[in-house]
N, C-alpha and C. Protein backbone atom coordinates (compact mmCIF):
# COMPACT_ATOMS: atom_id res chain seq x y z
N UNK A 1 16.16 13.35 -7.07
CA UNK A 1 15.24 12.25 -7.34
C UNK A 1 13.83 12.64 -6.88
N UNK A 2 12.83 12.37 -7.62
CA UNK A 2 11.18 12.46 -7.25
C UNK A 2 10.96 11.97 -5.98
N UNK A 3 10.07 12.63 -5.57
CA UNK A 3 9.53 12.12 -4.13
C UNK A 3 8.21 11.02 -4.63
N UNK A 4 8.20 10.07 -3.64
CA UNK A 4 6.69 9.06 -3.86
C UNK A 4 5.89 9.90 -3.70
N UNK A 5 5.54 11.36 -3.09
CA UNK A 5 4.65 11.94 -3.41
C UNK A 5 4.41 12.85 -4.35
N UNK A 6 5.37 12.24 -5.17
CA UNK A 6 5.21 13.73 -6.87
C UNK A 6 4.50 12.67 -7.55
N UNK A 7 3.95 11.52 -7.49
CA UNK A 7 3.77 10.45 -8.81
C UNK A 7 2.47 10.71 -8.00
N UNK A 8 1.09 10.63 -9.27
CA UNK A 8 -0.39 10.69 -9.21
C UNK A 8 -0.84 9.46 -9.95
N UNK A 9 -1.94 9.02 -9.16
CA UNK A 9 -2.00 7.39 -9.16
C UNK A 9 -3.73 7.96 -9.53
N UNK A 10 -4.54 6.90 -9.81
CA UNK A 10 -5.82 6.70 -9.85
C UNK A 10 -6.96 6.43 -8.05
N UNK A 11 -7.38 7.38 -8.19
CA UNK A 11 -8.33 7.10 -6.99
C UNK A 11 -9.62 5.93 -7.15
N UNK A 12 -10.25 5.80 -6.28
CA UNK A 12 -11.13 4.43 -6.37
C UNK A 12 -12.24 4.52 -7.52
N UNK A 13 -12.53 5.52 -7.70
CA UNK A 13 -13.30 6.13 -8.60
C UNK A 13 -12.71 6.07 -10.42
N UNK A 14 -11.75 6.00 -10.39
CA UNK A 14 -10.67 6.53 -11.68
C UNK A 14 -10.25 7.92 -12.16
N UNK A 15 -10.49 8.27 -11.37
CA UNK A 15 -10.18 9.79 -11.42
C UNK A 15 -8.63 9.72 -11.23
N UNK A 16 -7.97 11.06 -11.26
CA UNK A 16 -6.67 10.83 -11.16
C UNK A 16 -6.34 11.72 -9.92
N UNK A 17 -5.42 11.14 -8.85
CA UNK A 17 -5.03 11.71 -7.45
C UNK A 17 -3.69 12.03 -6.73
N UNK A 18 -3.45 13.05 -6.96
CA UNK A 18 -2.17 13.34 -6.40
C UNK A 18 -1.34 13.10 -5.51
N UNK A 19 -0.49 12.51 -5.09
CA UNK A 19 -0.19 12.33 -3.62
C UNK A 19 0.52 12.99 -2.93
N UNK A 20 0.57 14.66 -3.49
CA UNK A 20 0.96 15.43 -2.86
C UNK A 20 0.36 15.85 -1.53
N UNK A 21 -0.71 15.72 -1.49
CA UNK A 21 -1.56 15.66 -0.22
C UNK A 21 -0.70 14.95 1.01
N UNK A 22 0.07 13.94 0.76
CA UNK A 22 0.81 13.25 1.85
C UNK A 22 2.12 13.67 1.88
N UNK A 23 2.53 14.62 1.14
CA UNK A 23 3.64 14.94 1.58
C UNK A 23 4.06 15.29 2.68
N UNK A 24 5.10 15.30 3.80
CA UNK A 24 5.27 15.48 4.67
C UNK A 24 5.35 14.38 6.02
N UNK A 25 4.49 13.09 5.20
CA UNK A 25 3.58 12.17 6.28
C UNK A 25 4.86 10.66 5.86
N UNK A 26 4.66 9.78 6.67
CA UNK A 26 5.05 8.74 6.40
C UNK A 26 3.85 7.85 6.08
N UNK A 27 4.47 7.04 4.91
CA UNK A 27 3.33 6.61 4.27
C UNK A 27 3.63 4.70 4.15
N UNK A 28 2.78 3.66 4.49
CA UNK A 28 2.55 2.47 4.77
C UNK A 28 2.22 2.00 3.18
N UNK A 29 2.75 1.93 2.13
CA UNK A 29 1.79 1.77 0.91
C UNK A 29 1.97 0.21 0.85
N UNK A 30 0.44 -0.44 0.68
CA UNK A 30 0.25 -1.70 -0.26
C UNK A 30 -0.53 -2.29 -0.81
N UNK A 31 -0.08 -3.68 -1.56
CA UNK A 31 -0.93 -4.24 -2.65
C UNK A 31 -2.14 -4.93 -2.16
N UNK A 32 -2.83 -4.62 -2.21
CA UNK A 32 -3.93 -5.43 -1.30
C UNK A 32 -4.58 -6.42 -1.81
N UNK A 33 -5.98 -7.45 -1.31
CA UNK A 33 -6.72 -8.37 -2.43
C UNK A 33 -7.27 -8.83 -1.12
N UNK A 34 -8.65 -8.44 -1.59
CA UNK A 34 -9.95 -9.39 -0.76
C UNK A 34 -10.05 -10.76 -0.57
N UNK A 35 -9.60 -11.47 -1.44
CA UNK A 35 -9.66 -13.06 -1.62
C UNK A 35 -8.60 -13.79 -0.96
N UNK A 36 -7.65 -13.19 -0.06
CA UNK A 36 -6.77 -13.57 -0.41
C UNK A 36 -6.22 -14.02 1.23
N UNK A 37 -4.75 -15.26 1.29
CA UNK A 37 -5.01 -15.46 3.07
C UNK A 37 -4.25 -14.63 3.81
N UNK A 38 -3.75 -13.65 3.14
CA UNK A 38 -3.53 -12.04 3.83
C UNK A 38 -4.61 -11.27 4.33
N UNK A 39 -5.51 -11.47 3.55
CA UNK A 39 -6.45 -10.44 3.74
C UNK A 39 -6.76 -9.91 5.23
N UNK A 40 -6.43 -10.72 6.12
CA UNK A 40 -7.09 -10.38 7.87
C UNK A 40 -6.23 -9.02 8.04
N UNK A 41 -4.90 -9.04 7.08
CA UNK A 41 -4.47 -7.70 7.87
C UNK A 41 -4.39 -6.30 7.61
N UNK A 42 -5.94 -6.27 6.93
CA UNK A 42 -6.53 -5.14 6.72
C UNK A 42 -6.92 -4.52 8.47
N UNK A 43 -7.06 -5.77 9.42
CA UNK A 43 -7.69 -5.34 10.50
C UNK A 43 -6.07 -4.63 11.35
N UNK A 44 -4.73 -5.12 10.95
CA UNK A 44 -3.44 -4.55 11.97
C UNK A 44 -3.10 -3.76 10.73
N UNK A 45 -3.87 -3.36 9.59
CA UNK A 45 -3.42 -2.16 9.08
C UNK A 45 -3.96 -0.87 9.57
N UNK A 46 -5.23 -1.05 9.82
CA UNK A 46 -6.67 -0.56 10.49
C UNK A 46 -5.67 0.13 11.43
N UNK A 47 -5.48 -0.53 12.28
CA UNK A 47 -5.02 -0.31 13.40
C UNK A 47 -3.65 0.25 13.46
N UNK A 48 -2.51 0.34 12.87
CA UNK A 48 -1.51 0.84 12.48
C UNK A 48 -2.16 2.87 11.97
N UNK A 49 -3.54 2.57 11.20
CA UNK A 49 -3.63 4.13 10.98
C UNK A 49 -4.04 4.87 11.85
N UNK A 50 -4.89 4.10 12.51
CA UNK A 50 -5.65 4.57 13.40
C UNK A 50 -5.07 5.29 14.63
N UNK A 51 -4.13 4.29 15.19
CA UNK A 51 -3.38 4.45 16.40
C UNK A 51 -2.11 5.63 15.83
N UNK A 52 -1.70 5.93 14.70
CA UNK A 52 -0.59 6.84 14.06
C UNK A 52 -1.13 8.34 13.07
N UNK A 53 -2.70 7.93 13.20
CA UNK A 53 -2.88 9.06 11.86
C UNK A 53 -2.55 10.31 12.31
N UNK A 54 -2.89 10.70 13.86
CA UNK A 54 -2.66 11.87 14.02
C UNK A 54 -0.94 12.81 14.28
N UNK A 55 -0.13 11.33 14.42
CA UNK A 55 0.94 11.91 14.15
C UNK A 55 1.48 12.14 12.65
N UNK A 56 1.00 11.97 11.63
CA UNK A 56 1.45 12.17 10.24
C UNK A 56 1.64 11.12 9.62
N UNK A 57 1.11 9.74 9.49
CA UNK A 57 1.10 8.53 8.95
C UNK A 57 -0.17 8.13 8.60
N UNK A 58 0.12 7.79 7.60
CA UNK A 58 -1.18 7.30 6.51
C UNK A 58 -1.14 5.84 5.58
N UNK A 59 -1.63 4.90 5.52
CA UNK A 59 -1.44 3.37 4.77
C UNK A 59 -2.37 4.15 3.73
N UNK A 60 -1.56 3.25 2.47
CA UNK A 60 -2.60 3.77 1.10
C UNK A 60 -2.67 2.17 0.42
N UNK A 61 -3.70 2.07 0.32
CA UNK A 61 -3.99 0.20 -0.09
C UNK A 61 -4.23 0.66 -1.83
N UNK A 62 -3.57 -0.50 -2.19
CA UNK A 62 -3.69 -0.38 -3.76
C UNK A 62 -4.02 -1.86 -4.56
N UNK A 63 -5.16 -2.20 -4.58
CA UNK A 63 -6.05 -3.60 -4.94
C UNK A 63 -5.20 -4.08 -6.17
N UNK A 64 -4.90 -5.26 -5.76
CA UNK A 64 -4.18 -5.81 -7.25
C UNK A 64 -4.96 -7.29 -7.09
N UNK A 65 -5.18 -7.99 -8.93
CA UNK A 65 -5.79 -9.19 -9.16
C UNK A 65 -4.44 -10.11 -9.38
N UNK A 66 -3.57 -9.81 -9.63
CA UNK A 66 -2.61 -10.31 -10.34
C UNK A 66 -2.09 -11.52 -10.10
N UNK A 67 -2.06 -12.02 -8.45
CA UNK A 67 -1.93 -12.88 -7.64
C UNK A 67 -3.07 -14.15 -7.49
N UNK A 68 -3.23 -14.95 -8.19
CA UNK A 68 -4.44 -15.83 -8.08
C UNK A 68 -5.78 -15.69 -7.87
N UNK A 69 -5.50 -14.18 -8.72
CA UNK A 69 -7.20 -13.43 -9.24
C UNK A 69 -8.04 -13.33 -7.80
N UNK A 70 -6.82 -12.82 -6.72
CA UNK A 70 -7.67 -12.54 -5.12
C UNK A 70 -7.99 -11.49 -4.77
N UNK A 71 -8.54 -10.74 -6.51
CA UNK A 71 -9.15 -9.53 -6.50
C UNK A 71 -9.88 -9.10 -7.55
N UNK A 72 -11.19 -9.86 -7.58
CA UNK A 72 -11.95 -9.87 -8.85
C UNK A 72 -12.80 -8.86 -8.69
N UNK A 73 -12.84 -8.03 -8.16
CA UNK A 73 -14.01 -7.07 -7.57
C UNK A 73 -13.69 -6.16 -8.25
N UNK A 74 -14.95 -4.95 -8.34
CA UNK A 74 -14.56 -3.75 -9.31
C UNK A 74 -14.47 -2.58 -8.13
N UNK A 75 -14.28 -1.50 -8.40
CA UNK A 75 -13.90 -0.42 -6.95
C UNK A 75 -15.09 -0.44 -6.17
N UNK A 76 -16.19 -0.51 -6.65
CA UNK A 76 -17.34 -0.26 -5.11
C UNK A 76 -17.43 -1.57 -4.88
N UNK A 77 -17.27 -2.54 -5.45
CA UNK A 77 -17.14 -3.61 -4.38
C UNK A 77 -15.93 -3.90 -3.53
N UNK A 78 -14.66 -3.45 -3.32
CA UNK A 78 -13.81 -3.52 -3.26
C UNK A 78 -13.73 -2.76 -2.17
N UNK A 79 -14.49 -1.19 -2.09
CA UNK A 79 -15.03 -0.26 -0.57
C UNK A 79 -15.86 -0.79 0.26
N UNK A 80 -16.38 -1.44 -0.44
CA UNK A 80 -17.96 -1.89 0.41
C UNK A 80 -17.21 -2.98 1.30
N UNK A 81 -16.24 -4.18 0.64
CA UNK A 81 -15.93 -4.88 1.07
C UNK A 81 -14.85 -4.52 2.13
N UNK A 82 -13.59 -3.55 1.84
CA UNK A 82 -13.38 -3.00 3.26
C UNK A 82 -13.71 -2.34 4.10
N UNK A 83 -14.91 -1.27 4.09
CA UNK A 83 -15.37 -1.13 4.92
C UNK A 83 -16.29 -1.78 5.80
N UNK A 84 -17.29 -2.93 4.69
CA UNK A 84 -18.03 -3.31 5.83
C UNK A 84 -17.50 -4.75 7.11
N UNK A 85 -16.31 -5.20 6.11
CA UNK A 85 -15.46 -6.85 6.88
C UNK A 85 -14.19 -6.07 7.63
N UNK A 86 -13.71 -4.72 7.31
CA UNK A 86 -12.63 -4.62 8.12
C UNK A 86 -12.79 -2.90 8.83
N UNK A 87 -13.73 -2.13 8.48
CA UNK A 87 -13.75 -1.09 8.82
C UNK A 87 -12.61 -0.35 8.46
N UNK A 88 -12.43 -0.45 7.32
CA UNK A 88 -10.80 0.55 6.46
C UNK A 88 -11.67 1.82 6.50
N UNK A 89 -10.45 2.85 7.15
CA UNK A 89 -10.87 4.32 7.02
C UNK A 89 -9.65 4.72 6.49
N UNK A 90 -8.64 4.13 5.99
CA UNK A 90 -7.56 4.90 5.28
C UNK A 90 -7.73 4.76 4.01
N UNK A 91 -7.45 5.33 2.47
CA UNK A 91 -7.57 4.95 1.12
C UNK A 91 -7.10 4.06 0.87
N UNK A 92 -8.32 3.66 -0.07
CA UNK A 92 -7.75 2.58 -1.23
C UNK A 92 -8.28 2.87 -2.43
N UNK A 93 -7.09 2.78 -3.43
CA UNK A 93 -6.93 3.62 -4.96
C UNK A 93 -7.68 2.51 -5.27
N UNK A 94 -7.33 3.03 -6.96
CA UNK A 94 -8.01 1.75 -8.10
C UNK A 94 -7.08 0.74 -7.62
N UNK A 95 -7.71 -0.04 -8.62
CA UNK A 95 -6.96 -1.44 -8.88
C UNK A 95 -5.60 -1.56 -9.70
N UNK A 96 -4.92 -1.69 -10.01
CA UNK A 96 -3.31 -1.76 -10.43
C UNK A 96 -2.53 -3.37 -10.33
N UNK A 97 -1.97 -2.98 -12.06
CA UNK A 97 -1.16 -4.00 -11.65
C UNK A 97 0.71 -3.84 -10.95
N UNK A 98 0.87 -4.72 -10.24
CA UNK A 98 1.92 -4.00 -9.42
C UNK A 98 3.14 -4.85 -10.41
N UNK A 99 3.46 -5.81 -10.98
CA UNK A 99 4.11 -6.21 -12.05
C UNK A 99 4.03 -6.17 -13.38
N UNK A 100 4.97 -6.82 -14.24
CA UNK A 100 4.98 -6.90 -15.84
C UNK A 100 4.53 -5.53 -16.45
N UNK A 101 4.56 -5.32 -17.26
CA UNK A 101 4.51 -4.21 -18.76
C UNK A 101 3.36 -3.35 -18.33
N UNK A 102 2.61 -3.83 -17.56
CA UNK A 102 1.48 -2.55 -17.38
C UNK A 102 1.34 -2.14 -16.17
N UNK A 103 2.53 -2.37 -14.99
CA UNK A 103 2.97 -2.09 -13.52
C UNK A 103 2.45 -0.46 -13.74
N UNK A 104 1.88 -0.22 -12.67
CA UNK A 104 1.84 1.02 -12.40
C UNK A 104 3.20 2.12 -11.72
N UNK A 105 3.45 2.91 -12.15
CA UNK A 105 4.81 3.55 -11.92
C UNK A 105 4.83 3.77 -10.96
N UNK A 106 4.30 3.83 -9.77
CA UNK A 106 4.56 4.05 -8.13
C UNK A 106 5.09 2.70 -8.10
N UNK A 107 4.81 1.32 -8.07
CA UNK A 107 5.17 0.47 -7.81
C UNK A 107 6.22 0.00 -8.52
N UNK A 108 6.39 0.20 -9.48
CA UNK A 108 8.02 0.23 -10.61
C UNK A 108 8.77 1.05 -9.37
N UNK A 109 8.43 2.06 -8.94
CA UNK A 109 9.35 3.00 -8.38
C UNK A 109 10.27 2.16 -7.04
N UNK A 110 8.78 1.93 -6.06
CA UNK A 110 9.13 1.75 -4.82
C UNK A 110 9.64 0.17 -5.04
N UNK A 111 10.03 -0.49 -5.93
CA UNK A 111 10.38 -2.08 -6.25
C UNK A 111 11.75 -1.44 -6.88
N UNK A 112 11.85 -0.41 -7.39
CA UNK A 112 13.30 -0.18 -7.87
C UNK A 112 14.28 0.47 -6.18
N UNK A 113 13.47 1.03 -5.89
CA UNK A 113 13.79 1.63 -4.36
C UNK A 113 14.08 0.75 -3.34
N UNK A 114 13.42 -0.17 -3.25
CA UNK A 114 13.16 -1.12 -2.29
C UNK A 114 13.46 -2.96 -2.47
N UNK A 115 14.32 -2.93 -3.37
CA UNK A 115 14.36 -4.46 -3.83
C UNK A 115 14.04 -5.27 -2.69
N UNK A 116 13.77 -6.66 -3.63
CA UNK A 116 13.39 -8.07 -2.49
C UNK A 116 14.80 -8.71 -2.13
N UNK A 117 14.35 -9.94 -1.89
CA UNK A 117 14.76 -10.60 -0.94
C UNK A 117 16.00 -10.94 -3.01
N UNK A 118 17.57 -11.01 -2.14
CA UNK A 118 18.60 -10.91 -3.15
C UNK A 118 18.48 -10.25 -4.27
N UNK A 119 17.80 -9.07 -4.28
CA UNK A 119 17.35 -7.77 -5.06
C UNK A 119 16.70 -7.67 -6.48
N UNK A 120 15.88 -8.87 -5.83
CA UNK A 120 14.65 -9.54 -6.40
C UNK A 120 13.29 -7.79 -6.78
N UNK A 121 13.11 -7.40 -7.94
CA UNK A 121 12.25 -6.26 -7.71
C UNK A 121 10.82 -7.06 -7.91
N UNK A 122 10.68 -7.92 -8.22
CA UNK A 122 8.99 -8.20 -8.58
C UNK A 122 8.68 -8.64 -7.37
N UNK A 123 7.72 -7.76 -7.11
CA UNK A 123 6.10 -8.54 -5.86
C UNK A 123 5.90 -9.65 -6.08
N UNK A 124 6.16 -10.71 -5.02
CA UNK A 124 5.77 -12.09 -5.38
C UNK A 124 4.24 -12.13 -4.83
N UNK A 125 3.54 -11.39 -4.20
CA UNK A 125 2.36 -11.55 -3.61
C UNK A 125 1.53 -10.34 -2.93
N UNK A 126 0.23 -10.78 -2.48
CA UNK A 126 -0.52 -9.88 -1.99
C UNK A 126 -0.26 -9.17 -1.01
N UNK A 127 0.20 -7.96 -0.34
CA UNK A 127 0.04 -7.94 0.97
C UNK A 127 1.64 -7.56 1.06
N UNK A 128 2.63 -6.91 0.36
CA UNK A 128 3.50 -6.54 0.23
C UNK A 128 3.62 -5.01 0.42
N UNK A 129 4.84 -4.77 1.19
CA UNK A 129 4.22 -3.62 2.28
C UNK A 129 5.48 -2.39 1.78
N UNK A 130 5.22 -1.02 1.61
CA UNK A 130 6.72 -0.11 1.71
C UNK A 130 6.78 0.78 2.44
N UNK A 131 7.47 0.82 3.25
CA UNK A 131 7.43 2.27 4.36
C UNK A 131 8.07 3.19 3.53
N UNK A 132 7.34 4.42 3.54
CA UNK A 132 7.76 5.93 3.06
C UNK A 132 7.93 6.43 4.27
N UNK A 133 9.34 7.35 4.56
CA UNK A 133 9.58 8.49 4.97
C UNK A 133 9.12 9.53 4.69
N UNK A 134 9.09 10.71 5.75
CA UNK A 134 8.33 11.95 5.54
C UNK A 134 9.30 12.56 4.21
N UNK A 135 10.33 12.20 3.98
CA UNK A 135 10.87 12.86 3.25
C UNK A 135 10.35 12.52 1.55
N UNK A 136 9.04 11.55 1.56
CA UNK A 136 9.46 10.69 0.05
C UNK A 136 9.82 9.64 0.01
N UNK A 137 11.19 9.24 0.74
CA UNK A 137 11.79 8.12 0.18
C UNK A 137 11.53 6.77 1.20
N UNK A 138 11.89 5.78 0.30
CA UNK A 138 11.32 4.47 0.36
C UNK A 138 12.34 4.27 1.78
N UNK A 139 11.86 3.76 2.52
CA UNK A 139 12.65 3.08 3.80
C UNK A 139 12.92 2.11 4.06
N UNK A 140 11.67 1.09 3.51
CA UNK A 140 12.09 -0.39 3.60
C UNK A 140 11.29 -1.35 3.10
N UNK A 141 10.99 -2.38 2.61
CA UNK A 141 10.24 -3.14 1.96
C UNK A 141 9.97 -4.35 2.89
N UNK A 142 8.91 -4.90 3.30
CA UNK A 142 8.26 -6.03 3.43
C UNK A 142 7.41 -6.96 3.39
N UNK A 143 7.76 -8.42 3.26
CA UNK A 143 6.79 -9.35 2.66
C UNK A 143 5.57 -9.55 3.05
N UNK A 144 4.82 -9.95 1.99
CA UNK A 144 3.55 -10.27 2.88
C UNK A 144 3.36 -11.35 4.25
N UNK A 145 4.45 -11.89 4.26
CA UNK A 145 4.37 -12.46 5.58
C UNK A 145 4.31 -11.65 6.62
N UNK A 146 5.06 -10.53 6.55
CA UNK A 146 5.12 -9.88 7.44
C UNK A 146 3.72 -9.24 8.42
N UNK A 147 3.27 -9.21 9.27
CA UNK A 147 1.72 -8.58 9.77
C UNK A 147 2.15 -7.26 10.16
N UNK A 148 1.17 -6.37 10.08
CA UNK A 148 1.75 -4.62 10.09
C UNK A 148 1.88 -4.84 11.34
N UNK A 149 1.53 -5.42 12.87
CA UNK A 149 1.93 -5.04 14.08
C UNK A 149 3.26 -5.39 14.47
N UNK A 150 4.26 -6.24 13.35
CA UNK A 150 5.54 -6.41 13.24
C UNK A 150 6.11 -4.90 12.89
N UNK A 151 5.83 -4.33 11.98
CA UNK A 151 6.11 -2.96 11.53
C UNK A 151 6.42 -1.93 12.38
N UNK A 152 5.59 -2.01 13.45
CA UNK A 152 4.79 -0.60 14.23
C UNK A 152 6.06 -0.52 15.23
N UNK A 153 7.26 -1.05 15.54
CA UNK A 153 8.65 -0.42 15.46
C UNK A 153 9.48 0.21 14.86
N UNK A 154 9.32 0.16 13.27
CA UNK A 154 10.33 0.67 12.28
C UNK A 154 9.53 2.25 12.25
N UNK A 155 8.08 1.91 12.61
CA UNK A 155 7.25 3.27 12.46
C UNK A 155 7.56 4.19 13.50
N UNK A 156 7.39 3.99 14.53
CA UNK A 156 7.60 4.70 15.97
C UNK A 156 8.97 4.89 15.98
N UNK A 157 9.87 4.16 14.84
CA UNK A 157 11.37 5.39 15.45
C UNK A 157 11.50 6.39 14.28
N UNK A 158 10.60 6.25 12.83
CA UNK A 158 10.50 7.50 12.44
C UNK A 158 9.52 8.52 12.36
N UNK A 159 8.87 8.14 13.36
CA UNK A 159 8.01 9.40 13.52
C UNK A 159 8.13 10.27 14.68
């Protein structure tokens, strides 16, 4: 089976970006949205990279509108806006939709990998979280309820 880091996604720019670069790393991936009443936990994602980057962990934020349009911004507003309200120093790709017919295939993947709640695969919302293992594979899926400093146990026993 493919590793989450063989699939190449769009960078903020639209260029196209490999994520072979993270191979090796455990990876935090999610749907993100400025507008939205998730949004604060850009600041315990912040902090999840920050406090882990140097052991081999990396969050990759991936802007979706899809959710009550709590992401109307185009990519430089979308940088500007995390860097200057949350100080994000980890990536964030293009914009993507993470459901229906034009889902981007990382997120088809890690929703086939990772089902919901009674193996539910569609993202019901913003702020929906997947832990990658160094190996590639999906480890575990959680809701946007969840705040990443809930996480930062499942992280510290695989790293």
């Amino acid at each position: 089976m493919t590793a989450i880091t063989d699939f190449t996604v769009k960078s903020a720019d639209g260029s196209a970006a490999s994520l072979e670069p993270y191979r090796g790393k455990m990876l935090l991936i999610v749907n993100t949205a400025s507008k939205c009443g998730f949004t604060p936990q850009y600041d315990g994602l912040e902090a999840l990279h920050r406090d882990y980057a140097e052991r081999g962990f990396e969050v990759l934020a991936f802007p979706c509108n899809q959710f009550g349009g709590q992401e109307p911004g185009d990519a430089a507003e979308i940088a500007n806006f995390c860097t200057l309200s949350y100080n994000v120093t980890f990536p964030v790709f293009a914009k993507i939709d993470v459901n229906g017919a034009g889902a981007d295939p990382l997120f088809e993947r890690l929703k086939s990998d990772a089902p919901g709640v009674l193996g539910s695969k569609a993202i019901k919302w913003n702020f929906t979280k997947f832990l990658v293992g160094r190996d590639g594979a999906v480890v575990d899926r959680y809701a946007p309820t969840t705040q990443p400093e809930d996480i930062r146990k499942d992280i510290e026993k695989l790293l």
